[in-house]
Protein backbone atom coordinates (compact mmCIF):
# COMPACT_ATOMS: atom_id res chain seq x y z
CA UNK A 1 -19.04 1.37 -34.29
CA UNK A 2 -15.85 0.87 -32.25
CA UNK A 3 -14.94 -2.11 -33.31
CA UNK A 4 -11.38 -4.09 -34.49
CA UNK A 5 -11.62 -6.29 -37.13
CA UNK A 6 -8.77 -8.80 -37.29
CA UNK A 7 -10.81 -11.08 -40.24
CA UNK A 8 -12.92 -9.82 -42.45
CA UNK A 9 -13.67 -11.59 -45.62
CA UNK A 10 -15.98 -13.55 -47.85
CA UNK A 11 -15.85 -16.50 -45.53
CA UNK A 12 -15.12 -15.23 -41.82
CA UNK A 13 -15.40 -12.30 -39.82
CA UNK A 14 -13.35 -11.58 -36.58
CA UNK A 15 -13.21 -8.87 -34.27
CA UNK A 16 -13.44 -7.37 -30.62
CA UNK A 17 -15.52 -4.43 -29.88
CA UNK A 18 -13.46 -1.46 -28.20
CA UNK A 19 -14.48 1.05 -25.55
CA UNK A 20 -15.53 4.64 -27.08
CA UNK A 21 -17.29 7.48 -25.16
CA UNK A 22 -19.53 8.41 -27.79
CA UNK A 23 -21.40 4.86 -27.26
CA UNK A 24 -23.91 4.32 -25.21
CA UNK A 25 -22.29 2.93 -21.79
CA UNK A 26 -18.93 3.59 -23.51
CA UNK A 27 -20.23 0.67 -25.91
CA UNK A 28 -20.38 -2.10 -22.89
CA UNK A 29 -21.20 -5.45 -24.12
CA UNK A 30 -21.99 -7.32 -21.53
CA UNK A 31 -25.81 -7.77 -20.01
CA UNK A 32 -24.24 -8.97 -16.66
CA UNK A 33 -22.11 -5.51 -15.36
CA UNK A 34 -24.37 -2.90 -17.29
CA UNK A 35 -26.16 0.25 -15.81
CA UNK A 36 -29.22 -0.39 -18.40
CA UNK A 37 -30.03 -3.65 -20.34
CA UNK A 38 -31.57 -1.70 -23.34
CA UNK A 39 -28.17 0.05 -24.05
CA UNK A 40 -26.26 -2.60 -23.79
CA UNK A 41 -29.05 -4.31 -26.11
CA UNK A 42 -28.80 -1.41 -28.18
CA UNK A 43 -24.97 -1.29 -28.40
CA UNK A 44 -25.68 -5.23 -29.66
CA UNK A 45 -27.74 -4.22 -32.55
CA UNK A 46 -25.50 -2.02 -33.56
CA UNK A 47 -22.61 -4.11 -33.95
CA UNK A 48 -25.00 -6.75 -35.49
CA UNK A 49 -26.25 -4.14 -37.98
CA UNK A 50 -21.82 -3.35 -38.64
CA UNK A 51 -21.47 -7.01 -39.42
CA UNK A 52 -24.61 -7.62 -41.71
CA UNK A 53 -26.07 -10.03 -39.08
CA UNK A 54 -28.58 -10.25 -36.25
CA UNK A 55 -28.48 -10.16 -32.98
CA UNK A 56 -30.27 -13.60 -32.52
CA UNK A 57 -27.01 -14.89 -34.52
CA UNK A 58 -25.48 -14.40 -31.67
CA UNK A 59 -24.53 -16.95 -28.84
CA UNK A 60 -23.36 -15.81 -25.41
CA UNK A 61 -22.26 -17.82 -22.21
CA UNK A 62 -22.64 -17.30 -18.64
CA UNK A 63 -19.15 -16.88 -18.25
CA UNK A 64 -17.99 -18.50 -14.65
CA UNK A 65 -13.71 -18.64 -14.94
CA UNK A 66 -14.66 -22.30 -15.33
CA UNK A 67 -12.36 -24.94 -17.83
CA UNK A 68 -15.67 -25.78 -19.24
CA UNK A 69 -16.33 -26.24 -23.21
CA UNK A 70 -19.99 -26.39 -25.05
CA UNK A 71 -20.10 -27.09 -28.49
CA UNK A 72 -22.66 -24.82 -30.10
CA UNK A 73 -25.27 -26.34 -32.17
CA UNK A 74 -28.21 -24.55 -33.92
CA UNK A 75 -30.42 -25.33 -31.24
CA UNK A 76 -28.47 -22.50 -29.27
CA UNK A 77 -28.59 -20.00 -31.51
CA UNK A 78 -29.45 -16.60 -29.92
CA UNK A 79 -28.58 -17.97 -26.96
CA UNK A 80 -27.68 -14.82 -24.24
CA UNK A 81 -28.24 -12.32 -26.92
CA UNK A 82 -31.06 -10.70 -25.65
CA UNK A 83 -31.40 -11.56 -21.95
CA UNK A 84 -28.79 -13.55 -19.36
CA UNK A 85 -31.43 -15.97 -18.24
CA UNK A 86 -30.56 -17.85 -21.64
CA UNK A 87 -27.40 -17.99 -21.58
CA UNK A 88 -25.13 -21.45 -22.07
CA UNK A 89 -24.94 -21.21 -18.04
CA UNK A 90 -21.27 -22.47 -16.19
CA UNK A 91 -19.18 -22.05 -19.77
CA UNK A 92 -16.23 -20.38 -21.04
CA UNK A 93 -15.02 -22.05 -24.07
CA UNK A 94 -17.74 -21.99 -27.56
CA UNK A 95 -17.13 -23.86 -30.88
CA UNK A 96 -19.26 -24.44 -33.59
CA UNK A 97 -18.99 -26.07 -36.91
CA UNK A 98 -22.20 -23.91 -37.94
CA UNK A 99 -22.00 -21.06 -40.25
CA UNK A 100 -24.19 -17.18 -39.35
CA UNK A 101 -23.82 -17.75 -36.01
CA UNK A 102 -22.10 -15.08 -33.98
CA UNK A 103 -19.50 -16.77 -31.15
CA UNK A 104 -19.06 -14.79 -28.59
CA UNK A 105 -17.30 -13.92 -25.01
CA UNK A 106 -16.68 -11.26 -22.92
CA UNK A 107 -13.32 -9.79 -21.32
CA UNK A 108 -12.21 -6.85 -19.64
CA UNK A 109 -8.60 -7.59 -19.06
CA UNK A 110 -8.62 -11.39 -19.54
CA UNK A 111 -7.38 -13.13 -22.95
CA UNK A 112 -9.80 -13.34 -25.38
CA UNK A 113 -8.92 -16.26 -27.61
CA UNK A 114 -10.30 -16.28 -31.01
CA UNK A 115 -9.86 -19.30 -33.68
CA UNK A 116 -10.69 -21.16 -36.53
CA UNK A 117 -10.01 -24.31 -38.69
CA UNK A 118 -10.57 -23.90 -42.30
CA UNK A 119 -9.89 -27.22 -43.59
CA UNK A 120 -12.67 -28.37 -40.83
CA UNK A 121 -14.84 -25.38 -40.66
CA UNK A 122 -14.71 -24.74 -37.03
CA UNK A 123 -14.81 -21.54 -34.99
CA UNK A 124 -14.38 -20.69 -31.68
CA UNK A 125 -14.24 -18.31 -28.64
CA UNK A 126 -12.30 -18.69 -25.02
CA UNK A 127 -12.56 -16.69 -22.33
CA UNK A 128 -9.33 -17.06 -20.32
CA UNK A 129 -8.51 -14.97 -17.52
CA UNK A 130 -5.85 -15.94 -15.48
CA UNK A 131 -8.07 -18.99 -13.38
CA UNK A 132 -9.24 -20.26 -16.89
CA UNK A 133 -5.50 -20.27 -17.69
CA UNK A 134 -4.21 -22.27 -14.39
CA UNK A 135 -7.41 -24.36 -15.24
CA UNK A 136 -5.78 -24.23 -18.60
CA UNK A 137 -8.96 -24.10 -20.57
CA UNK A 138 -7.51 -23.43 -23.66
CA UNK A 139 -5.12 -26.20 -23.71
CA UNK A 140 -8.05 -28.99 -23.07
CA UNK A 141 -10.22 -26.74 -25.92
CA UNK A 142 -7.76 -27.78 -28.19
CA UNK A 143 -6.66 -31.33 -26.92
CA UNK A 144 -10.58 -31.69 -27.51
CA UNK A 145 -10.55 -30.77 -30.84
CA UNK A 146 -7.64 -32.50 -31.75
CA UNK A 147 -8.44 -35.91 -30.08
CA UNK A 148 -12.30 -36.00 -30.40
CA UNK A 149 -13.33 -33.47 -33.47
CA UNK A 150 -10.36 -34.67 -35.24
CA UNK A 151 -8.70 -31.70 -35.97
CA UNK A 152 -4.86 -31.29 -37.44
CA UNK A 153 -3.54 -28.49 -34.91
CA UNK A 154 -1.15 -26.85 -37.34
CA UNK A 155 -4.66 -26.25 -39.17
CA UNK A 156 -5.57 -23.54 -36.53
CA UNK A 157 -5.44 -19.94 -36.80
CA UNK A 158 -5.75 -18.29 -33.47
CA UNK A 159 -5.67 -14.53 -32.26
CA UNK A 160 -5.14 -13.47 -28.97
CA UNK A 161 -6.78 -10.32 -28.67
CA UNK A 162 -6.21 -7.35 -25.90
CA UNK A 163 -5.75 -8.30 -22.01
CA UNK A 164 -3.84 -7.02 -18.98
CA UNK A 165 -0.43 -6.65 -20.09
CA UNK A 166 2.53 -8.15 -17.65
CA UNK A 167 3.48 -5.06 -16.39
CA UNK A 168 -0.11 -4.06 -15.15
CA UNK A 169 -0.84 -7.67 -14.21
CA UNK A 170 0.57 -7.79 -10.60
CA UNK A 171 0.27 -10.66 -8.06
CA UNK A 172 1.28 -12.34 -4.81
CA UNK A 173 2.75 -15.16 -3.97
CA UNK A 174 -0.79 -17.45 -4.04
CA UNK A 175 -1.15 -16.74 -8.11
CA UNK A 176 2.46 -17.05 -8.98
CA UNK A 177 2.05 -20.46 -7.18
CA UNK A 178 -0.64 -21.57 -9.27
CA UNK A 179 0.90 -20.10 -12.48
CA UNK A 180 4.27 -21.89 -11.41
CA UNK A 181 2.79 -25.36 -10.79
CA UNK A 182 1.92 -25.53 -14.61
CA UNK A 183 5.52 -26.05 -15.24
CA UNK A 184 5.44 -24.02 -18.33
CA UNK A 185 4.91 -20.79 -17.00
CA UNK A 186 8.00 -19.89 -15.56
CA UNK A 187 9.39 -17.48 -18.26
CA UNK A 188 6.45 -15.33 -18.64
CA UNK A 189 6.83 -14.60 -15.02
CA UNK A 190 8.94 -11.98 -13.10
CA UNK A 191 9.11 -10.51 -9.44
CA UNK A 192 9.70 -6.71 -8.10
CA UNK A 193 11.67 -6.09 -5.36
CA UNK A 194 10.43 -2.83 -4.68
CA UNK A 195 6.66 -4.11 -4.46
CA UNK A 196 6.88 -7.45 -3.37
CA UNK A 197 4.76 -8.36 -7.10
CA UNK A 198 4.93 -11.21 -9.35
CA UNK A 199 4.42 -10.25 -12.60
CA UNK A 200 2.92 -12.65 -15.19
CA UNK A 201 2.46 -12.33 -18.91
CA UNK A 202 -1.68 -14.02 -19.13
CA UNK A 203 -1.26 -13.97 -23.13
CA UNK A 204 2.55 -15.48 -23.50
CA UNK A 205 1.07 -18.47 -21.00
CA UNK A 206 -1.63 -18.77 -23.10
CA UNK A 207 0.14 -19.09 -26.02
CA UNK A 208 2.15 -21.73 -24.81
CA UNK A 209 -0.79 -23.65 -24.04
CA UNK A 210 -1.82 -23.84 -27.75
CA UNK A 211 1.79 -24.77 -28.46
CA UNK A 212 1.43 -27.42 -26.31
CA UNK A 213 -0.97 -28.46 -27.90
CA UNK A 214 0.35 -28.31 -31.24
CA UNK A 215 -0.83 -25.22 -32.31
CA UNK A 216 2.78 -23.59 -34.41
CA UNK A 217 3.57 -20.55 -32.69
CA UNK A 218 3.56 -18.56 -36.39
CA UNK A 219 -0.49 -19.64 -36.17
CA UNK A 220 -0.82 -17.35 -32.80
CA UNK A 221 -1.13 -13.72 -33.37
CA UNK A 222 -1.10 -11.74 -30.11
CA UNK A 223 -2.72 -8.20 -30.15
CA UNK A 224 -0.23 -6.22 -27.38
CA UNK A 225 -2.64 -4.44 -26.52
CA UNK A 226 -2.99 -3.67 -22.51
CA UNK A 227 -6.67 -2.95 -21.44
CA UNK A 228 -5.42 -0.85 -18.63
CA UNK A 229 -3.44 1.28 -20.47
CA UNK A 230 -5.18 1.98 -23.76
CA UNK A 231 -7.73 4.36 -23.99
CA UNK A 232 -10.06 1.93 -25.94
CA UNK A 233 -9.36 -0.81 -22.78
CA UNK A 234 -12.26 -2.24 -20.29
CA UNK A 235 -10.16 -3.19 -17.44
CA UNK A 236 -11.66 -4.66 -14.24
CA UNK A 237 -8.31 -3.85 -12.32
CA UNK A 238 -8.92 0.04 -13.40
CA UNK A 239 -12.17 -0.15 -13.18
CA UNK A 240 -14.25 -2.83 -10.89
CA UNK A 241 -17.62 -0.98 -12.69
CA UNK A 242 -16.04 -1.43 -16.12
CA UNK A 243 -18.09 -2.63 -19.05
CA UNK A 244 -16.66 -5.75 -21.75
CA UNK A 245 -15.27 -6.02 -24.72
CA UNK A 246 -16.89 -8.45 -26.98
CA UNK A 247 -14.73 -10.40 -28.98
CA UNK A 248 -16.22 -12.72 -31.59
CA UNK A 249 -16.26 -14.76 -34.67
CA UNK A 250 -18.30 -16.27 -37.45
CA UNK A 251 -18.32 -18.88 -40.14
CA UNK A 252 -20.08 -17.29 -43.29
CA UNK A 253 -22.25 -19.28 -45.48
């Protein structure tokens, strides 16, 4: 089983699944850009089996680039694991406070953000490609957390796991715009001359939105990963067919 671990003890386990040609769809995650639903499903049970769980621990979204949070409850559990149509629909930010239950999201280029709270017992997952970032998704995740789950933000740990690096992450002049507006962005951004290309660093920005809101900057690990360039990398700007990562975490009982 491909598969990172960036937590794995007695009380949480952490991780992103990596691309490997010996899997089944080069061990593709995701049910919603797949050539067959049972190997995707298959590639499932196999990480479930790798992390002593099952697959109807796990709880998926319907991913949409949206700002939009859903706080996962044990009513939702298996949610999207075994078919899209039950999905949490229009979401791509999960917490939970519940333990054995599998967060998950799906990125192939964008910033998977990963995170807990161990004082509070909270876990969570945020999909954040560059419109959940200029929707700044993560940011109100956290500003949620803080203000209405009541969470101390230097009590996060959060990982940042592999995305489009800056260099391969080249834009024109209508996403620089949007990236510029946040008035934050500014020095994760540069332009080439010789292609007429912003360049923007997706993980620094995202970053900064935790540290705005409050999140210390030694609590954010970034994985430097670049999805384009590594061999292990889905990238949907290599790759339009590509498969996901899934990145994920869980609360151990």
């Amino acid at each position: 089983m491909n598969t990172k671990m960036y937590i794995n003890d007695e009380n949480l386990v952490a991780g992103i699944t990596l691309k490997n040609a010996s899997e089944l769809e080069l061990n593709n995650m995701a049910l919603h850009v797949c050539e067959n639903e049972d190997d995707v499903l298959s590639n499932r049970v196999k990480l479930a089996n790798f992390l002593q769980c099952n697959v109807n621990d796990f709880v998926c979204a319907n991913q949409t680039h949206s700002a939009n949070v859903h706080k996962v409850t044990l009513d939702d559990k298996g949610r999207g694991a075994s078919e899209l149509s039950s999905a949490i629909p229009d979401t791509d930010a999960l917490y939970t406070y519940e333990p054995n239950i599998l967060l998950c999201t799906f990125t192939a280029d964008c910033v998977p953000v990963i995170f807990h709270h161990e004082e509070k017992g909270l876990v969570g997952v945020i999909h954040s490609g560059w419109q959940g970032t200029v929707k700044e998704i993560t940011l109100k995740m956290f500003n949620q957390l803080v203000h209405e789950e009541g969470c101390d933000p230097k009590g996060f740990k959060v990982i940042l796991g592999p995305a489009l690096s800056q260099d391969k992450f080249e834009v024109d002049d209508d996403v620089y715009i949007r990236f510029r507006n946040l008035g934050y962005a500014e020095d994760f951004m540069y332009y080439k001359e010789e292609t007429h290309k912003y360049h923007i660093d997706n993980q620094k920005t995202v970053k900064k939105q935790l540290e705005l809101a409050g999140v210390p900057s030694e609590n954010i690990t970034i994985d430097a990963t670049c999805t384009f360039i590594s061999d292990e990398g889905f990238s949907y700007r290599q790759d339009r067919k590509s498969g996901r990562h899934l990145s994920f975490i869980m609360r151990k009982s």
